[in-house]
N, C-alpha and C. Protein backbone atom coordinates (compact mmCIF):
# COMPACT_ATOMS: atom_id res chain seq x y z
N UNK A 1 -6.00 -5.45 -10.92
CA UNK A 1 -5.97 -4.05 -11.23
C UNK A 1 -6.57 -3.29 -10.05
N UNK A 2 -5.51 -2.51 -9.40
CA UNK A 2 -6.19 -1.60 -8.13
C UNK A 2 -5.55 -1.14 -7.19
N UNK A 3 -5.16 0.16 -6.96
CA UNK A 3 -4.55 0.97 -6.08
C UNK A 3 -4.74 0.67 -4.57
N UNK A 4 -3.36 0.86 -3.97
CA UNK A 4 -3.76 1.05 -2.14
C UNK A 4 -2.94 2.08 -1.71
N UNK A 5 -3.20 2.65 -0.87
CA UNK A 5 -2.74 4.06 -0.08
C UNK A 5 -2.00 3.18 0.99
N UNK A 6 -0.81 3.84 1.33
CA UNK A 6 0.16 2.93 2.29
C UNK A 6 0.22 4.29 3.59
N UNK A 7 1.43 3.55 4.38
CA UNK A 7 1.23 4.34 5.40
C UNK A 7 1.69 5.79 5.75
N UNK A 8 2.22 6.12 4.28
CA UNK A 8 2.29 7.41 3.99
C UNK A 8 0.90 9.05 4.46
N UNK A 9 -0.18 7.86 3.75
CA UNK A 9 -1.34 8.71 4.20
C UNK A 9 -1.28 9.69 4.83
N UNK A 10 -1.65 11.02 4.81
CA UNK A 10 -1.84 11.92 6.27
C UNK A 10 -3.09 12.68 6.35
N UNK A 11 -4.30 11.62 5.85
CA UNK A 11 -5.53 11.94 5.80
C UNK A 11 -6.00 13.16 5.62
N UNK A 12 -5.64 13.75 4.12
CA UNK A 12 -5.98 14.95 4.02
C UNK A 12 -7.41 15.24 3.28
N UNK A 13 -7.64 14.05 3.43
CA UNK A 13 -9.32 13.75 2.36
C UNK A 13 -9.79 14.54 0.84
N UNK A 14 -8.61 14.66 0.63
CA UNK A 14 -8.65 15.15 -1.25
C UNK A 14 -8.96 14.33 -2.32
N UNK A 15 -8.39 13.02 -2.06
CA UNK A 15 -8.96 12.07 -2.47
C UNK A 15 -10.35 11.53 -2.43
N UNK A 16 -10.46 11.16 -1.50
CA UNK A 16 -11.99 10.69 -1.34
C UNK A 16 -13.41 11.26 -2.55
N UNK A 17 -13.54 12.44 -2.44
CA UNK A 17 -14.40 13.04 -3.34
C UNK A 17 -14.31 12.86 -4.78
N UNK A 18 -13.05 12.37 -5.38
CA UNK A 18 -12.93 12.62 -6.62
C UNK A 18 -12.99 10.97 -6.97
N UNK A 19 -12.76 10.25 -6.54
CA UNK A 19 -12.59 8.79 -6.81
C UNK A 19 -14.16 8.12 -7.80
N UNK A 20 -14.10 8.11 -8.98
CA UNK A 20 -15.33 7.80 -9.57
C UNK A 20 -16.05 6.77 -9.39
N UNK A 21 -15.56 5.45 -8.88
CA UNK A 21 -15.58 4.14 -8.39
C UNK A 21 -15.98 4.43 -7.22
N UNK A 22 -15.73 5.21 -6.37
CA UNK A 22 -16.08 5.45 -5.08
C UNK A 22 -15.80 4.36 -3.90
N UNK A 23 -14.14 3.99 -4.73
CA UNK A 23 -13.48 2.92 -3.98
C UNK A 23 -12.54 3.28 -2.63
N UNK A 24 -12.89 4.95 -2.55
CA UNK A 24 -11.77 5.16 -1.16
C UNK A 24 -12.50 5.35 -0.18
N UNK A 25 -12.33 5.01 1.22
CA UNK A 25 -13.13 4.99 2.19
C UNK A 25 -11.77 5.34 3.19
N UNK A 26 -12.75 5.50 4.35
CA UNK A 26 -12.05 5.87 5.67
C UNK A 26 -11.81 4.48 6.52
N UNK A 27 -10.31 4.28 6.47
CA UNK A 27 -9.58 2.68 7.07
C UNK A 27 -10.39 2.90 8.53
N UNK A 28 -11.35 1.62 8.76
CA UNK A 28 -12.07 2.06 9.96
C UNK A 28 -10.86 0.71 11.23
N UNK A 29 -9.80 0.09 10.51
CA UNK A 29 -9.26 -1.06 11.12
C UNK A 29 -8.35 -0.41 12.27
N UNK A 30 -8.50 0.72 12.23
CA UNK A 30 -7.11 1.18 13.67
C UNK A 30 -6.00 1.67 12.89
N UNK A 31 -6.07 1.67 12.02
CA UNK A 31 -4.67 1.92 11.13
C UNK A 31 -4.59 4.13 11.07
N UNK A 32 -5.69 4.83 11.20
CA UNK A 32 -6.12 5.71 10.52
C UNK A 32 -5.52 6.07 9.47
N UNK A 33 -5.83 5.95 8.40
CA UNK A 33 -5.48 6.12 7.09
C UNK A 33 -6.60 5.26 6.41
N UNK A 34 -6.51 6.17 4.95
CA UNK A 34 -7.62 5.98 3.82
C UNK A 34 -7.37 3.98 2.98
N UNK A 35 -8.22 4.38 2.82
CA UNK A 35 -8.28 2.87 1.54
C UNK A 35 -8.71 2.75 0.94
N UNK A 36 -8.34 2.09 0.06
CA UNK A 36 -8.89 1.29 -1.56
C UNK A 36 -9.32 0.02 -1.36
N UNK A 37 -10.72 0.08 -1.62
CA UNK A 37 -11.31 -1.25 -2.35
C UNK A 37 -10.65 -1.93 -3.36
N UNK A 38 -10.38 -2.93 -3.30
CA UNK A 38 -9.61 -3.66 -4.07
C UNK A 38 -10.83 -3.55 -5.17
N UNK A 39 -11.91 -4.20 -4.52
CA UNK A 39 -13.40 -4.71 -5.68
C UNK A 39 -13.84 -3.68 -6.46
N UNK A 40 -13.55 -2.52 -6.03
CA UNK A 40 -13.92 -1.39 -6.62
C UNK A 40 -13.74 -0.45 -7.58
N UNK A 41 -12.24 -0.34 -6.71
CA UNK A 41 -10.85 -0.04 -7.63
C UNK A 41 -11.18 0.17 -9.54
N UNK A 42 -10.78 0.81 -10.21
CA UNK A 42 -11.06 0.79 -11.60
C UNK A 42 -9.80 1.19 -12.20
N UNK A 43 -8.91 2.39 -11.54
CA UNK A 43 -7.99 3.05 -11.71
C UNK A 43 -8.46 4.06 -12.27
N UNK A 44 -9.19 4.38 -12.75
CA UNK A 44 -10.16 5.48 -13.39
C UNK A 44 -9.69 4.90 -14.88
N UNK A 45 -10.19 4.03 -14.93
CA UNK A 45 -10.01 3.65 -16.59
C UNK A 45 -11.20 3.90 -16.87
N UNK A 46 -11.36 4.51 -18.45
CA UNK A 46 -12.49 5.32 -18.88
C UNK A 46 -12.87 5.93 -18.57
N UNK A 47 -12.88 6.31 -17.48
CA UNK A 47 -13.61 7.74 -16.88
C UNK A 47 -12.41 8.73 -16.77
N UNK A 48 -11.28 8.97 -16.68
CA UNK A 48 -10.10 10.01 -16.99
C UNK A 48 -9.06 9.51 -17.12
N UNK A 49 -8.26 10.06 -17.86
CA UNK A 49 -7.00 9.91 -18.61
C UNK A 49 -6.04 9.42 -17.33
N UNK A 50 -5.59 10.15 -16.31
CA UNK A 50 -5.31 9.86 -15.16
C UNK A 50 -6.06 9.39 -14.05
N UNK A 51 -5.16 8.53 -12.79
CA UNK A 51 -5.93 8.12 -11.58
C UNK A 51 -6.05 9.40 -10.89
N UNK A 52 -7.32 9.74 -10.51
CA UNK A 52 -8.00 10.86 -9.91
C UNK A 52 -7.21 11.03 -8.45
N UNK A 53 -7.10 9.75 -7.62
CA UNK A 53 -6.59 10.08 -6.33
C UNK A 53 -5.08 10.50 -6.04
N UNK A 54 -4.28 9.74 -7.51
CA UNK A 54 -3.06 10.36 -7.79
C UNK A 54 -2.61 12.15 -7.84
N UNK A 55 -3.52 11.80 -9.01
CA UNK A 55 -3.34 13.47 -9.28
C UNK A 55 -4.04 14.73 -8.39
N UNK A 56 -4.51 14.28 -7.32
CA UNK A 56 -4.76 15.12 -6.35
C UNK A 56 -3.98 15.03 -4.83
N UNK A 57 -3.72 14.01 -4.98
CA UNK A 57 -2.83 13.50 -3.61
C UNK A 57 -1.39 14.05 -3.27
N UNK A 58 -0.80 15.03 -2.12
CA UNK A 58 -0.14 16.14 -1.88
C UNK A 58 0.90 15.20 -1.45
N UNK A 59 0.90 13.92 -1.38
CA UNK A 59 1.77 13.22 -0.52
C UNK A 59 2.82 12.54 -1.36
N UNK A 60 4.20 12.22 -1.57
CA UNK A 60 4.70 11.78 -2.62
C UNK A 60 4.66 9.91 -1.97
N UNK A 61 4.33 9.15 -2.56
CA UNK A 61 5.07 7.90 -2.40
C UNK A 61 3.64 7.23 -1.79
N UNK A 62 2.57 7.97 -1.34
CA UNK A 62 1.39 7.52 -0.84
C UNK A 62 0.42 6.63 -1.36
N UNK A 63 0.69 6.98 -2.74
CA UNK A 63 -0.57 5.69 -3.77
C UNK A 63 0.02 4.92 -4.18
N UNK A 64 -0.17 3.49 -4.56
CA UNK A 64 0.85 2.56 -4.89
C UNK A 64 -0.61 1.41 -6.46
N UNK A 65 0.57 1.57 -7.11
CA UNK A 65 -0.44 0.82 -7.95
C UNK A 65 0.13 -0.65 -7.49
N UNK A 66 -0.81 -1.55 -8.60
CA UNK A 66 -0.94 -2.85 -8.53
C UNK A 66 0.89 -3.94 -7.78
N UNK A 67 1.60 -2.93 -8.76
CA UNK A 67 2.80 -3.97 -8.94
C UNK A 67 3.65 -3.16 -7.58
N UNK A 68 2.99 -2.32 -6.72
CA UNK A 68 3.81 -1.52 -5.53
C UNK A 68 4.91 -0.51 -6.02
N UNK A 69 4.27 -0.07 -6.99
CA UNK A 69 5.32 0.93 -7.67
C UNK A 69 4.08 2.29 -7.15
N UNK A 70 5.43 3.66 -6.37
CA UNK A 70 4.54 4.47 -6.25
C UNK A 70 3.88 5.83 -7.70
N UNK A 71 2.82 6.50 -7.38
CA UNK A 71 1.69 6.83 -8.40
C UNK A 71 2.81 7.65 -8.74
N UNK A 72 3.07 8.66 -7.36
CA UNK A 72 3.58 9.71 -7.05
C UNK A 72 4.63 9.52 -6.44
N UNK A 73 5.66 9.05 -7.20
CA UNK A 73 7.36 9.04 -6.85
C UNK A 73 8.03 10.29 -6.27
N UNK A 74 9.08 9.55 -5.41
CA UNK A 74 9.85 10.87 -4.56
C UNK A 74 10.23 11.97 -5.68
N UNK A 75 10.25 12.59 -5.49
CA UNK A 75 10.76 14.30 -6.44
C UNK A 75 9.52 14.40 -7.76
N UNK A 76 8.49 13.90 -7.43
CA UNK A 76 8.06 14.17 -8.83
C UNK A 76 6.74 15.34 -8.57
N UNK A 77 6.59 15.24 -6.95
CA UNK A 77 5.63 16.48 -6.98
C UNK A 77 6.62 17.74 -6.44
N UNK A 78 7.85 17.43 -5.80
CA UNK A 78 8.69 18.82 -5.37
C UNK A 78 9.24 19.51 -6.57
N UNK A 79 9.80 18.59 -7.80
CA UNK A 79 10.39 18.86 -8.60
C UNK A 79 11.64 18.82 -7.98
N UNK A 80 12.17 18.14 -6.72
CA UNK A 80 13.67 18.42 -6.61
C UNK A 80 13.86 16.42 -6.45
N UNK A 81 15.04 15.98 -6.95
CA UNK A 81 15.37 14.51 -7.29
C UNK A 81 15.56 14.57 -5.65
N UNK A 82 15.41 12.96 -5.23
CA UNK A 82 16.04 12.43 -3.95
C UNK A 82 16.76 12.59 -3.25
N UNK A 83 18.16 12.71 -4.44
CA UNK A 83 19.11 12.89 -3.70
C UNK A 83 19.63 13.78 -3.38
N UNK A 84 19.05 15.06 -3.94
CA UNK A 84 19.31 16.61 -3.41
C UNK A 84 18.14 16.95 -2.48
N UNK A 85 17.59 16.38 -2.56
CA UNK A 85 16.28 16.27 -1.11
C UNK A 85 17.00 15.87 -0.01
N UNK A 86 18.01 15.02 -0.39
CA UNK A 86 18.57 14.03 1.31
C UNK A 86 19.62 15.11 1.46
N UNK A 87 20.33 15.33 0.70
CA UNK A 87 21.53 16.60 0.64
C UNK A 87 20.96 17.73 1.18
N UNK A 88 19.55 18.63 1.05
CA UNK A 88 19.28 19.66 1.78
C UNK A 88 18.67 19.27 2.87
N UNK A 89 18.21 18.30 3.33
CA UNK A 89 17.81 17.81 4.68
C UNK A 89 18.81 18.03 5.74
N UNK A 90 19.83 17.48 4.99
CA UNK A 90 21.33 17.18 5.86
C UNK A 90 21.64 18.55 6.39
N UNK A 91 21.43 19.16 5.13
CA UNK A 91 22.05 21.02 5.38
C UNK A 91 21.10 21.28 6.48
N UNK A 92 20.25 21.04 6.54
CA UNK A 92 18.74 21.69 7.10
C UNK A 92 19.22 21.80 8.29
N UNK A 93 19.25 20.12 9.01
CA UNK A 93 19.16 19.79 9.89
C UNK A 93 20.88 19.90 10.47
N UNK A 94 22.17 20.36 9.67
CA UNK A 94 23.17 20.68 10.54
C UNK A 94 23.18 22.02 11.41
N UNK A 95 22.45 22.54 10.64
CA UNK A 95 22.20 24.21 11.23
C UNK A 95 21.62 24.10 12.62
């Protein structure tokens, strides 16, 4: 049981403060990006209904629970699905 931040990260340190476990730290390995203590990790069970670093984290696809499924799936903080995300990219970027 225990979250890791992948290389999505873009170190916006919103996380960090709220983590009750006080399992996120600053990746000191060269990587720059945040991390999860595995040992630490709780998911915020009992202490809030939701994972704290989830529900503050601006990044979609950035937190990954146990089984590598992300917290924060593509379209679920834009409110727009994938595939009209890749469809206005396209537009974006023909202009």
């Amino acid at each position: 049981m225990a979250f890791s931040i992948n290389e999505h990260c873009v170190n916006c340190w919103a996380c960090l403060p709220l983590c009750p476990s006080a399992a996120i730290s600053a990746n000191l390995d060269g990587r720059a990006r945040f991390a999860i203590d595995l040992r630490k990790c709780t998911e915020c069970d009992g202490a809030h209904a939701e994972p704290q670093c989830a529900a503050i984290c601006p990044i979609e696809g950035a937190i990954l629970d146990a089984a590598g499924a992300a917290l924060n799936p593509p379209g679920s903080l834009t409110g727009i699905p994938p595939h009209r995300l890749a469809e206005a990219m396209a537009e974006i970027q023909a202009r």
